[in-house]
PDB file of N, CA and C in Angstrom:
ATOM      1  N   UNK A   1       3.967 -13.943  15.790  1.00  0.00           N
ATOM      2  CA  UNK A   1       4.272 -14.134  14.383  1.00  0.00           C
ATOM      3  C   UNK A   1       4.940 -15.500  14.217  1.00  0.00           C
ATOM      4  N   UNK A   2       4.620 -16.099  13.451  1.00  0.00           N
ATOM      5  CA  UNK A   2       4.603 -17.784  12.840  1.00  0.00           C
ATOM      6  C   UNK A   2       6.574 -17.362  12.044  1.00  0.00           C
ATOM      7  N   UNK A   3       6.963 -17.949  12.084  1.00  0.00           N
ATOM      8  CA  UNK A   3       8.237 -18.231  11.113  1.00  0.00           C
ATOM      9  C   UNK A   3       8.304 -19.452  10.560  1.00  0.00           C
ATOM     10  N   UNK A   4       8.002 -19.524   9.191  1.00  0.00           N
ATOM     11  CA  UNK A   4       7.749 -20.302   8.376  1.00  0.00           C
ATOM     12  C   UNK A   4       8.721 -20.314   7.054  1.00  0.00           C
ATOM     13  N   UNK A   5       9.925 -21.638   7.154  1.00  0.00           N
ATOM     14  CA  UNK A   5      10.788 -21.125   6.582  1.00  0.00           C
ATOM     15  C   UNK A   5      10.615 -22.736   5.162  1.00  0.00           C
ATOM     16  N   UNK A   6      10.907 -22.505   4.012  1.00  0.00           N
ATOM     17  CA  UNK A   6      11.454 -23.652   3.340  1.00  0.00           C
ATOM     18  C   UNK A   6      12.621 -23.518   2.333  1.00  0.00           C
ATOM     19  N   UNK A   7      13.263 -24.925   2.465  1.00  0.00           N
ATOM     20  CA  UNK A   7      14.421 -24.697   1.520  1.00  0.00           C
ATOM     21  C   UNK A   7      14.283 -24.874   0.084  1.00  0.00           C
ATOM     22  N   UNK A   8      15.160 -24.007  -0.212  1.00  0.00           N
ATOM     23  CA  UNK A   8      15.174 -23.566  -1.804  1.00  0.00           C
ATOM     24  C   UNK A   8      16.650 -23.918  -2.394  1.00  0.00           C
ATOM     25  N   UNK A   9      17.334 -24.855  -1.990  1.00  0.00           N
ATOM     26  CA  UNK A   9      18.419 -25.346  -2.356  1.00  0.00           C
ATOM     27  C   UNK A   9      18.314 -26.333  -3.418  1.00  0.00           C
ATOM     28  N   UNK A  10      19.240 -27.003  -3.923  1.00  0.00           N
ATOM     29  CA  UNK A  10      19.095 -28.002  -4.635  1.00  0.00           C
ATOM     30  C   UNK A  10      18.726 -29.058  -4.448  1.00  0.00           C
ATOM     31  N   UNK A  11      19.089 -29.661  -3.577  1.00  0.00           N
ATOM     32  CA  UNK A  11      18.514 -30.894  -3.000  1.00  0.00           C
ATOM     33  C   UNK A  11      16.948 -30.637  -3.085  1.00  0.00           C
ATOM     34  N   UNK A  12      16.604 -30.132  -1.899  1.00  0.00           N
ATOM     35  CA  UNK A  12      14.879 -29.415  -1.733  1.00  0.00           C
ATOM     36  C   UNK A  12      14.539 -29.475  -3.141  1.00  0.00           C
ATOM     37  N   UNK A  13      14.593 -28.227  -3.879  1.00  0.00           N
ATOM     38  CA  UNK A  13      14.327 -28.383  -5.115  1.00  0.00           C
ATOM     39  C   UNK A  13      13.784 -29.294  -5.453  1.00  0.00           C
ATOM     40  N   UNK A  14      14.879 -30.344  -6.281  1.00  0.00           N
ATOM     41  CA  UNK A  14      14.554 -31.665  -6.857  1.00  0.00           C
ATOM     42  C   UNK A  14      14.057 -32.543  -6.326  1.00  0.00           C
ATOM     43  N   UNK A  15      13.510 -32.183  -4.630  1.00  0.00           N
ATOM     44  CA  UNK A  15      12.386 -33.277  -4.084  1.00  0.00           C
ATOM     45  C   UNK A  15      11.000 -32.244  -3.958  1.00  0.00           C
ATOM     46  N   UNK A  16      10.616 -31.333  -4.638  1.00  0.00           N
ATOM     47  CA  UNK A  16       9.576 -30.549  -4.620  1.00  0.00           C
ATOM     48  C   UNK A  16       9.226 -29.567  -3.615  1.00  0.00           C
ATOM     49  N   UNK A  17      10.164 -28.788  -3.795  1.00  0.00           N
ATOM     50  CA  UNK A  17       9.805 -27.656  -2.955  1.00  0.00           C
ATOM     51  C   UNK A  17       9.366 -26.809  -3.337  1.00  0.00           C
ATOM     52  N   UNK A  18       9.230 -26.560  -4.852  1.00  0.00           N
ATOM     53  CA  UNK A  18       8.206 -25.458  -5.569  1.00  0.00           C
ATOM     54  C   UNK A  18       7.123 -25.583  -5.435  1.00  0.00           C
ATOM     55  N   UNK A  19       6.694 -26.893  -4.867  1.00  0.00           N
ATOM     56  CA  UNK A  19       5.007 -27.648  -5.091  1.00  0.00           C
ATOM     57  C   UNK A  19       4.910 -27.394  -3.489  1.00  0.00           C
ATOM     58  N   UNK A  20       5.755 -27.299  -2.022  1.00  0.00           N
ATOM     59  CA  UNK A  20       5.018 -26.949  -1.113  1.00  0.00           C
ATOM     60  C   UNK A  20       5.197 -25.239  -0.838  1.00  0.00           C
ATOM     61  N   UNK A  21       5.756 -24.838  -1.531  1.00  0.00           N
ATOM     62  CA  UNK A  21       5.547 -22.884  -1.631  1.00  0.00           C
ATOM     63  C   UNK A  21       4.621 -23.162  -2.009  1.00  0.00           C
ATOM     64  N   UNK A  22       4.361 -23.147  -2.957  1.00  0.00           N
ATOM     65  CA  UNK A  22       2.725 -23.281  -3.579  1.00  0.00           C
ATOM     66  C   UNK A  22       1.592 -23.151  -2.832  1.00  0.00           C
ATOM     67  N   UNK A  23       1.911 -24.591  -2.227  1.00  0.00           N
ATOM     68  CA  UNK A  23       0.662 -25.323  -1.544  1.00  0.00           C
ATOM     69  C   UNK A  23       0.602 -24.070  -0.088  1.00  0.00           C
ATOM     70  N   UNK A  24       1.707 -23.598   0.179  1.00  0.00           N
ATOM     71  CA  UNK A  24       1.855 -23.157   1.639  1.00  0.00           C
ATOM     72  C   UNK A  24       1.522 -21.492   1.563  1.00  0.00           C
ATOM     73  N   UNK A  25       1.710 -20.988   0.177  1.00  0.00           N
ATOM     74  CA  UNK A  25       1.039 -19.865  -0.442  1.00  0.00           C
ATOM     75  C   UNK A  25      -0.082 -19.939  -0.390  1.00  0.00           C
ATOM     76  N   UNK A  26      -0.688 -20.378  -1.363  1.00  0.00           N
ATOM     77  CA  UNK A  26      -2.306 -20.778  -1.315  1.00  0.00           C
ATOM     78  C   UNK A  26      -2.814 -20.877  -0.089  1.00  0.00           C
ATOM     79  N   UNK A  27      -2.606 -21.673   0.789  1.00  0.00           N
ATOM     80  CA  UNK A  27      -3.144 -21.828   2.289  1.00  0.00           C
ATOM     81  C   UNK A  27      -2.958 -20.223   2.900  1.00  0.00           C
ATOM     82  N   UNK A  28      -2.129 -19.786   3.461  1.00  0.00           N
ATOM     83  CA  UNK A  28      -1.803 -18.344   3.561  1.00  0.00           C
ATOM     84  C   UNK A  28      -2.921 -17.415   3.539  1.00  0.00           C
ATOM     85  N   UNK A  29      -3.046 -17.541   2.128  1.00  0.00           N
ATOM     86  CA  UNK A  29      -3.816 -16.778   1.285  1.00  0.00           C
ATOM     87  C   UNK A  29      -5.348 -16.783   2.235  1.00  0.00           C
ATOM     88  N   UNK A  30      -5.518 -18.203   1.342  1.00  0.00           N
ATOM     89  CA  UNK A  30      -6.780 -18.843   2.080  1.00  0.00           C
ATOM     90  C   UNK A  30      -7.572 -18.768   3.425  1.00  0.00           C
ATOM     91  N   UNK A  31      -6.534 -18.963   4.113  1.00  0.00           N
ATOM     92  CA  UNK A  31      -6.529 -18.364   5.794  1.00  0.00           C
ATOM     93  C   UNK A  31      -6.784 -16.794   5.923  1.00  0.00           C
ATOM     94  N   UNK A  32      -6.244 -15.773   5.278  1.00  0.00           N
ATOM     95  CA  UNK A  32      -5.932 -14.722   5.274  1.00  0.00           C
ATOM     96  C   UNK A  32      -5.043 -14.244   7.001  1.00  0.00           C
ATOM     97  N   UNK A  33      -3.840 -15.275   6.545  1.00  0.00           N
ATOM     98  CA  UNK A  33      -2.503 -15.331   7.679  1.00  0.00           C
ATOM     99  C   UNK A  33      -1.873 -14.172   7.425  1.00  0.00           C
ATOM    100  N   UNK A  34      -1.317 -12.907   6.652  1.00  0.00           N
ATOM    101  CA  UNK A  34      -0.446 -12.903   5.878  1.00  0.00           C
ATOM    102  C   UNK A  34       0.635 -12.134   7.131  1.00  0.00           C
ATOM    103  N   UNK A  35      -0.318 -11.154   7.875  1.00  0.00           N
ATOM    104  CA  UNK A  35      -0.599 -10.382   9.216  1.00  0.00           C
ATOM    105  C   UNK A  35       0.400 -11.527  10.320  1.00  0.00           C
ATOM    106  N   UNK A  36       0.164 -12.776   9.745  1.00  0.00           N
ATOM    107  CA  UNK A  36       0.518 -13.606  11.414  1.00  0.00           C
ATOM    108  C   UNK A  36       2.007 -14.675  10.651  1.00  0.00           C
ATOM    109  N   UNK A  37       1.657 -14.873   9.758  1.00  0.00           N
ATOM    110  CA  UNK A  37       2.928 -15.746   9.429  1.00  0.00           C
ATOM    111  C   UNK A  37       3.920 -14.870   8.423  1.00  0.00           C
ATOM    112  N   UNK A  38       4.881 -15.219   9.211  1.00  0.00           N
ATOM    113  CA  UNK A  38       6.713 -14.800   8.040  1.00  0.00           C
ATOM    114  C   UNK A  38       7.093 -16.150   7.661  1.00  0.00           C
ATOM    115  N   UNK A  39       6.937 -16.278   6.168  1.00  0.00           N
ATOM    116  CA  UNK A  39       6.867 -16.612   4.830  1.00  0.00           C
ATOM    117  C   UNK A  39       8.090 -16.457   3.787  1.00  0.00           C
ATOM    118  N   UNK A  40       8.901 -17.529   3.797  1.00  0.00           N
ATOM    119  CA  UNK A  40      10.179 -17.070   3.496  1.00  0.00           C
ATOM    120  C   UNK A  40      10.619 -18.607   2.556  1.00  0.00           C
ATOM    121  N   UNK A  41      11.188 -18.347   1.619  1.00  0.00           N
ATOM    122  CA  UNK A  41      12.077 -19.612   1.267  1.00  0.00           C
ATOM    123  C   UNK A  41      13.594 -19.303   1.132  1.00  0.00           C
ATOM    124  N   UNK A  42      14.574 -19.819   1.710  1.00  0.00           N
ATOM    125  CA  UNK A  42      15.452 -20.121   2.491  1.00  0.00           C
ATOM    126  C   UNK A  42      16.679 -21.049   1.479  1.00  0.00           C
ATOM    127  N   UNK A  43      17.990 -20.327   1.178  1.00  0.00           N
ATOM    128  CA  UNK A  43      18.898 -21.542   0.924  1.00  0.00           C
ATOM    129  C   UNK A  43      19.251 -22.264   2.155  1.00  0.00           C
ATOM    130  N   UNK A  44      19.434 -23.216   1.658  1.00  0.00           N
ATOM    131  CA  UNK A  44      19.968 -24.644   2.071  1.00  0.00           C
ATOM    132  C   UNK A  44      20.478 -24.914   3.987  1.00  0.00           C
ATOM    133  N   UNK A  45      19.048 -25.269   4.268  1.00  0.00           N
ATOM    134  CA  UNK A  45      18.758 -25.771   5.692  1.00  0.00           C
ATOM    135  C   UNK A  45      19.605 -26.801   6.373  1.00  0.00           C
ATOM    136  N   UNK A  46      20.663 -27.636   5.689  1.00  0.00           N
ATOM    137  CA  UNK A  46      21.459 -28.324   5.727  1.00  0.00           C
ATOM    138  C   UNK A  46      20.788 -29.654   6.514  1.00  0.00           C
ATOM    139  N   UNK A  47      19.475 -29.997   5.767  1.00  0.00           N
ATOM    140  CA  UNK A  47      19.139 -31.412   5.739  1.00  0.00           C
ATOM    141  C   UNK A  47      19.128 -31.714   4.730  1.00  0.00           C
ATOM    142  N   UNK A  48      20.125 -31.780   3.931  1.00  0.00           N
ATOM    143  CA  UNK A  48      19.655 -32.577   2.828  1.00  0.00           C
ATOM    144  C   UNK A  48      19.790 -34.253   2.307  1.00  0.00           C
ATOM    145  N   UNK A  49      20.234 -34.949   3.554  1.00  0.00           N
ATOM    146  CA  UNK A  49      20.379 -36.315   3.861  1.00  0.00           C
ATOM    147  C   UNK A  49      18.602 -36.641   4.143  1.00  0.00           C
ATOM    148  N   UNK A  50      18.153 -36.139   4.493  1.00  0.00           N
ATOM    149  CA  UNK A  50      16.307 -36.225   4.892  1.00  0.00           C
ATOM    150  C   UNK A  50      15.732 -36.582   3.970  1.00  0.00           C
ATOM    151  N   UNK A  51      14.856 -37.570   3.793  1.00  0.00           N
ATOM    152  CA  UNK A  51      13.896 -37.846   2.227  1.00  0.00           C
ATOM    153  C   UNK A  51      13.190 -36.710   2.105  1.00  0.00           C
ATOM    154  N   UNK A  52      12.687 -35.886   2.476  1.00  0.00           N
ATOM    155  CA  UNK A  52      11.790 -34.785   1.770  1.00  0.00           C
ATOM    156  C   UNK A  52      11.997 -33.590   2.205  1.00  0.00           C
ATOM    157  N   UNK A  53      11.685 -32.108   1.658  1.00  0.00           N
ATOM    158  CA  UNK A  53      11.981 -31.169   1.911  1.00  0.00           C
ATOM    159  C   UNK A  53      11.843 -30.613   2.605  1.00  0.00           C
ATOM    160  N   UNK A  54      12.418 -29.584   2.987  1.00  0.00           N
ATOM    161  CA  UNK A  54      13.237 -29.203   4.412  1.00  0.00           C
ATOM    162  C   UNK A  54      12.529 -27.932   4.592  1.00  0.00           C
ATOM    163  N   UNK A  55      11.717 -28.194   5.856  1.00  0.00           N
ATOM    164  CA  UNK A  55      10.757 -26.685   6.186  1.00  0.00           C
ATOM    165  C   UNK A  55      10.886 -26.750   7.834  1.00  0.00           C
ATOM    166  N   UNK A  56      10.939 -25.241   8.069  1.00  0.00           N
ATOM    167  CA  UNK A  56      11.201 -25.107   9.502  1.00  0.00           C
ATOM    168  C   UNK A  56       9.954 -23.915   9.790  1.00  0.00           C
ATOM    169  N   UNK A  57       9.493 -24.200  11.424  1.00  0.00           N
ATOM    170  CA  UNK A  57       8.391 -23.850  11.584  1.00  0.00           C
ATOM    171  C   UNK A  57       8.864 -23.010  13.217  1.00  0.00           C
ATOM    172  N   UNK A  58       8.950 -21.738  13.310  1.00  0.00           N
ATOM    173  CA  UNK A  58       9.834 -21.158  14.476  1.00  0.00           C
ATOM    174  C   UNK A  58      11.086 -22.033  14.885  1.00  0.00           C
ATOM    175  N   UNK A  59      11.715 -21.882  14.088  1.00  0.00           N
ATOM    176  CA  UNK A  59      12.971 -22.988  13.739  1.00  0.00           C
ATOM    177  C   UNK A  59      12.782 -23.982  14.404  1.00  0.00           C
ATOM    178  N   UNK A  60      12.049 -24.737  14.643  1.00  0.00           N
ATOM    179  CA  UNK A  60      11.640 -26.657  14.627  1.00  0.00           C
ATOM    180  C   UNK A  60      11.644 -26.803  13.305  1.00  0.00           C
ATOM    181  N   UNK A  61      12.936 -27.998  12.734  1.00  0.00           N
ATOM    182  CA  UNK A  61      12.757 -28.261  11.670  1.00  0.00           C
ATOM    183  C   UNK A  61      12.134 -29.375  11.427  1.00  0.00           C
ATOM    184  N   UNK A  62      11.594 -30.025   9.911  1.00  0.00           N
ATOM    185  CA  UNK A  62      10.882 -30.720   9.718  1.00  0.00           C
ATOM    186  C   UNK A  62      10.694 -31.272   8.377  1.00  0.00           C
ATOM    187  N   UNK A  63      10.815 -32.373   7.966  1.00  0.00           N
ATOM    188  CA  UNK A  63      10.703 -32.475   6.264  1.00  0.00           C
ATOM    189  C   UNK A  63       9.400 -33.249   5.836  1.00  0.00           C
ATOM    190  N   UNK A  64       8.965 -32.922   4.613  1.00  0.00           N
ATOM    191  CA  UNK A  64       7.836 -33.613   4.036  1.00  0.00           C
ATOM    192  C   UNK A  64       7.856 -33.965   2.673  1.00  0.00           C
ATOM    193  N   UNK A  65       6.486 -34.410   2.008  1.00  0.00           N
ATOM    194  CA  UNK A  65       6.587 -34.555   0.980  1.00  0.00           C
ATOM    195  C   UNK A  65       5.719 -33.405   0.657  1.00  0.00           C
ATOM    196  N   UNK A  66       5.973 -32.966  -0.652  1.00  0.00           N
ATOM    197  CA  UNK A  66       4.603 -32.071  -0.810  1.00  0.00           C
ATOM    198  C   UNK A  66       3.265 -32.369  -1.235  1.00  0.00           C
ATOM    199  N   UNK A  67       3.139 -33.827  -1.184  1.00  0.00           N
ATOM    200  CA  UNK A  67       1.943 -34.305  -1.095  1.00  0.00           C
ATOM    201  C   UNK A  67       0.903 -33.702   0.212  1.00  0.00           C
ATOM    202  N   UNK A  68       2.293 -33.958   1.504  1.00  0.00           N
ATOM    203  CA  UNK A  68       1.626 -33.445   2.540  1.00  0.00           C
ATOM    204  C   UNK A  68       1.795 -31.971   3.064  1.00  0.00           C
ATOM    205  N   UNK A  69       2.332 -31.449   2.371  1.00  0.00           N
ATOM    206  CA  UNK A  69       2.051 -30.012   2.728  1.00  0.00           C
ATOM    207  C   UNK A  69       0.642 -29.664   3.456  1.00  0.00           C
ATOM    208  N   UNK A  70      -0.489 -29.653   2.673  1.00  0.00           N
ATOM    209  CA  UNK A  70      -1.336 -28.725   3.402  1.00  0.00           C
ATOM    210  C   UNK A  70      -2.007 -29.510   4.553  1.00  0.00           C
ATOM    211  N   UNK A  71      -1.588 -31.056   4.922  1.00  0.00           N
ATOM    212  CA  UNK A  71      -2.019 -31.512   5.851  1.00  0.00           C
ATOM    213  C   UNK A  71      -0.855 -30.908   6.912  1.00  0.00           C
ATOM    214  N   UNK A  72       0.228 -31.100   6.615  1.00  0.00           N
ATOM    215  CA  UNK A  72       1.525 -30.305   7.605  1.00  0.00           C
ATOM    216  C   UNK A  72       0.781 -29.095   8.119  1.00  0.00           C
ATOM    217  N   UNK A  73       0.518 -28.276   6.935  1.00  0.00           N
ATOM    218  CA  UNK A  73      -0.004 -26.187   7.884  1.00  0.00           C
ATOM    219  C   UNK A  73      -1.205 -26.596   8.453  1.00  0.00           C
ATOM    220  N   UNK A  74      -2.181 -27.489   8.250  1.00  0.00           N
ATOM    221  CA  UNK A  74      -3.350 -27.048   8.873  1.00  0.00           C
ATOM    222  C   UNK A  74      -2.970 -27.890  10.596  1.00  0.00           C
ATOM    223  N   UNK A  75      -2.459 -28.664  10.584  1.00  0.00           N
ATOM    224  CA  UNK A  75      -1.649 -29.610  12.182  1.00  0.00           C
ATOM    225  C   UNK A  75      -0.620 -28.812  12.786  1.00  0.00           C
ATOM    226  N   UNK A  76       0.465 -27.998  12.030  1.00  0.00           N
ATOM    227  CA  UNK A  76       1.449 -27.786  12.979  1.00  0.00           C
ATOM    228  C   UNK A  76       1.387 -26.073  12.533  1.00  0.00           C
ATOM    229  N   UNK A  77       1.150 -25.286  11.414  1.00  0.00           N
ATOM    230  CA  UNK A  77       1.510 -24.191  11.971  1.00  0.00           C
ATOM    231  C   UNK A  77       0.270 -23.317  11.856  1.00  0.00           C
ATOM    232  N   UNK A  78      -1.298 -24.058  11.387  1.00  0.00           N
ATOM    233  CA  UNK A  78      -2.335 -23.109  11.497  1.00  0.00           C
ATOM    234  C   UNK A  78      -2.624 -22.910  13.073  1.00  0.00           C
ATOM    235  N   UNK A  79      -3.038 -23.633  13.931  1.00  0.00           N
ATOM    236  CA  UNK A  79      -2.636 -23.604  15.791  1.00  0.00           C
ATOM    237  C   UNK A  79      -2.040 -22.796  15.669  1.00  0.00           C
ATOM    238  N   UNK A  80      -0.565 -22.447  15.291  1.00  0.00           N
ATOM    239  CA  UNK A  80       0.507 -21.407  16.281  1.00  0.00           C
ATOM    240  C   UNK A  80      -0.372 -20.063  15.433  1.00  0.00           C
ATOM    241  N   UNK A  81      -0.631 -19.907  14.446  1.00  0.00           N
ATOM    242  CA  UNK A  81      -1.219 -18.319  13.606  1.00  0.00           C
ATOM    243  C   UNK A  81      -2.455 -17.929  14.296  1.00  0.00           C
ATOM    244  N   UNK A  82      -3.114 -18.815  15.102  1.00  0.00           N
ATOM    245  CA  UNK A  82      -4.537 -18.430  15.787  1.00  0.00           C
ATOM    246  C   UNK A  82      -4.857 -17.995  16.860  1.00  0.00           C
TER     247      UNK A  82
END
């Protein structure tokens, strides 16, 4: 099982973290993961000095933009769900 965590704090927030739930929902979906990944959004990961939002992947943390979200799941956590 995948642990797939993002922050839902303020910081996160206001750098788009509603837009990579989204994106990281949809993919999920898409995949039909739901069986293999835990899917969680998370207060405050305590990066919030990091330019982009704060997602942890079997706690390896990691920040992005949510531009790159669905390039992020299909490189680092579609591999670990397969």
């Amino acid at each position: 099982m995948v642990e797939l965590r993002v922050c839902i704090g303020s910081s996160c927030h206001l750098k788009g973290s509603y837009n990579v739930i989204c994106a990281f929902n949809e993919l999920i979906e898409e995949e039909r993961l739901h069986d293999k990944i835990d899917f969680q959004g998370t207060f405050c990961l305590k990066e919030c000095s990091r330019p982009g939002v704060a997602v942890t992947v079997n706690g390896k943390s990691y920040d992005l933009a949510p531009e790159d979200a669905e390039a992020f799941f299909r490189r680092e956590v579609l591999p670990l769900a397969r």
